[in-house]
Protein backbone atom coordinates (compact mmCIF):
# COMPACT_ATOMS: atom_id res chain seq x y z
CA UNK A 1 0.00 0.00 0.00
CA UNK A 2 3.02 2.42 0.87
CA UNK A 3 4.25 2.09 -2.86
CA UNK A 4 0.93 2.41 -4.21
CA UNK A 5 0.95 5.69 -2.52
CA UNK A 6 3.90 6.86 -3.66
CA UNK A 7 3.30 6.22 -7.27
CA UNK A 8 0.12 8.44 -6.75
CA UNK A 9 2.04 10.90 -5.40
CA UNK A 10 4.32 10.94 -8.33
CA UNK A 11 1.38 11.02 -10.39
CA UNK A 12 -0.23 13.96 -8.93
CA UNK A 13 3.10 15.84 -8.55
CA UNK A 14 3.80 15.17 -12.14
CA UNK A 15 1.01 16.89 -13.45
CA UNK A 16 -1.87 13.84 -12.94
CA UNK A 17 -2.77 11.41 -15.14
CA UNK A 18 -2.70 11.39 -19.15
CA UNK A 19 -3.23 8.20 -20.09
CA UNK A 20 -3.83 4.80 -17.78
CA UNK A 21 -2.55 1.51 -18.90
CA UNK A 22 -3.56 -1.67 -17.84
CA UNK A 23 -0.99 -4.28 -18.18
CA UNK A 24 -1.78 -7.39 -16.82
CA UNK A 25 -3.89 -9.01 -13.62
CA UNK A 26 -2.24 -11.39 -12.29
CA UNK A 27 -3.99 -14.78 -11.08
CA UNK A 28 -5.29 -14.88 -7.36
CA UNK A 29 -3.29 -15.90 -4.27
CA UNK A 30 -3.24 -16.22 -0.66
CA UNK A 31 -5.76 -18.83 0.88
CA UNK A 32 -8.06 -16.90 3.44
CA UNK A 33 -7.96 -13.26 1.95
CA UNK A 34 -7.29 -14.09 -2.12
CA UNK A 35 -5.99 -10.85 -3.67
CA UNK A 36 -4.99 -10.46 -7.26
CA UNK A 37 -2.20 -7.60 -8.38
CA UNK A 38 -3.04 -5.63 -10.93
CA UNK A 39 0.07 -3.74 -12.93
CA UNK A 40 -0.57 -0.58 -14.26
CA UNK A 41 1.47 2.65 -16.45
CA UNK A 42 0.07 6.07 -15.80
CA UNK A 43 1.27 8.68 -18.30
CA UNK A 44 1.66 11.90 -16.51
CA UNK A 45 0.86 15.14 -18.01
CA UNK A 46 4.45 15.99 -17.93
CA UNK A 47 5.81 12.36 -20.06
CA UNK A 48 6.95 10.48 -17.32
CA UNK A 49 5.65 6.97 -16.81
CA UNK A 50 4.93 5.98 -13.35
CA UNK A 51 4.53 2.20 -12.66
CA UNK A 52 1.96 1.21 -9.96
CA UNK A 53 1.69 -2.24 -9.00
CA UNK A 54 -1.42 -2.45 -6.17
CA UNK A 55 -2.72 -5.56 -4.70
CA UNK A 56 -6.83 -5.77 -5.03
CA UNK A 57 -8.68 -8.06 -2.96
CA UNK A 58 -10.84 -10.44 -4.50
CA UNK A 59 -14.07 -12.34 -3.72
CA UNK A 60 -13.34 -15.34 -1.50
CA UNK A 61 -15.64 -17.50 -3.56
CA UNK A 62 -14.27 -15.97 -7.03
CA UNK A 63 -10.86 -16.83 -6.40
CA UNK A 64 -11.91 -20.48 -5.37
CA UNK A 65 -13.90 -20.90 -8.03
CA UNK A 66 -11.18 -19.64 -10.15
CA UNK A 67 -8.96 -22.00 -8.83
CA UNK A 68 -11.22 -25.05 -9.41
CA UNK A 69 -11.73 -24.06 -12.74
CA UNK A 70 -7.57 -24.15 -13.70
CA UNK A 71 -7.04 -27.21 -11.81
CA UNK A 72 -10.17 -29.12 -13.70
CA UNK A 73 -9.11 -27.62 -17.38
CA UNK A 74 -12.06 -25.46 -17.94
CA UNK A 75 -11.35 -24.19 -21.34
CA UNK A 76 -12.05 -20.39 -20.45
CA UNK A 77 -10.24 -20.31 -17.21
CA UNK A 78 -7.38 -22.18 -18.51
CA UNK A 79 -7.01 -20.69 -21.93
CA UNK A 80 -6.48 -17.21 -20.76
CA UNK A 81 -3.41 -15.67 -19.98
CA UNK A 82 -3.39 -12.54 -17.67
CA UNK A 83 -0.82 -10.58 -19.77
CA UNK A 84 -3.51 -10.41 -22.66
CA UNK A 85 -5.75 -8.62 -20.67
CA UNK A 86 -3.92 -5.20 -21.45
CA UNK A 87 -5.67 -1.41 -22.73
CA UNK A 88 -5.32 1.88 -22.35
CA UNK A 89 -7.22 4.92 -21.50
CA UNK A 90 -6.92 8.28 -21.85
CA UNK A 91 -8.15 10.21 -18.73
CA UNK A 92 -10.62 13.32 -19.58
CA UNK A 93 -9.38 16.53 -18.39
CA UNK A 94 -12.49 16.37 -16.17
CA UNK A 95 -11.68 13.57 -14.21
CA UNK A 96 -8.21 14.73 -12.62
CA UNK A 97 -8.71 17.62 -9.93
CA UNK A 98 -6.56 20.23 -11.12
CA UNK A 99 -5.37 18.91 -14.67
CA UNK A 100 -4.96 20.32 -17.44
């Protein structure tokens, strides 16, 4: 959470955010409280690129299900591969306090 916060911080000191680009989720862990890191670029308003790597939490019952699914071979669970979900955004001038 600490570097999470610092990222933001370079975000907002940079200008805020231009552009937001989702890299990749990756797959669930941890047993009692499953959380799943998502890895994201944000494009500042002055160029720079600021990495920001947080962990999410996800449904209990999601992740296990999730989990079942790989082990058993369900085609849609096991076919896809967290690095292909990836996009980018562009973030109106609206959204950011203070931008542009």
């Amino acid at each position: 959470m600490r570097d999470t916060a610092r990222g933001l911080k370079r975000v907002h000191d940079a200008g805020g955010p231009k552009r937001v680009r989702l890299l990749r989720v990756e797959r669930p862990t941890g047993w009692i409280i499953p959380t799943s890191t998502a890895v994201v670029d944000v494009e500042t308003e002055s160029g720079d690129t600021v990495r920001i790597d947080p962990a999410l939490p996800v449904p209990f019952l999601f992740a296990w299900a999730y989990r079942l699914a790989r082990k058993l071979g369900v085609p849609l669970a096991s076919d896809v591969d967290p690095d292909d979900v990836s996009f980018a955004v562009p973030v109106p001038s609206w959204v950011w306090p203070g931008g542009r």
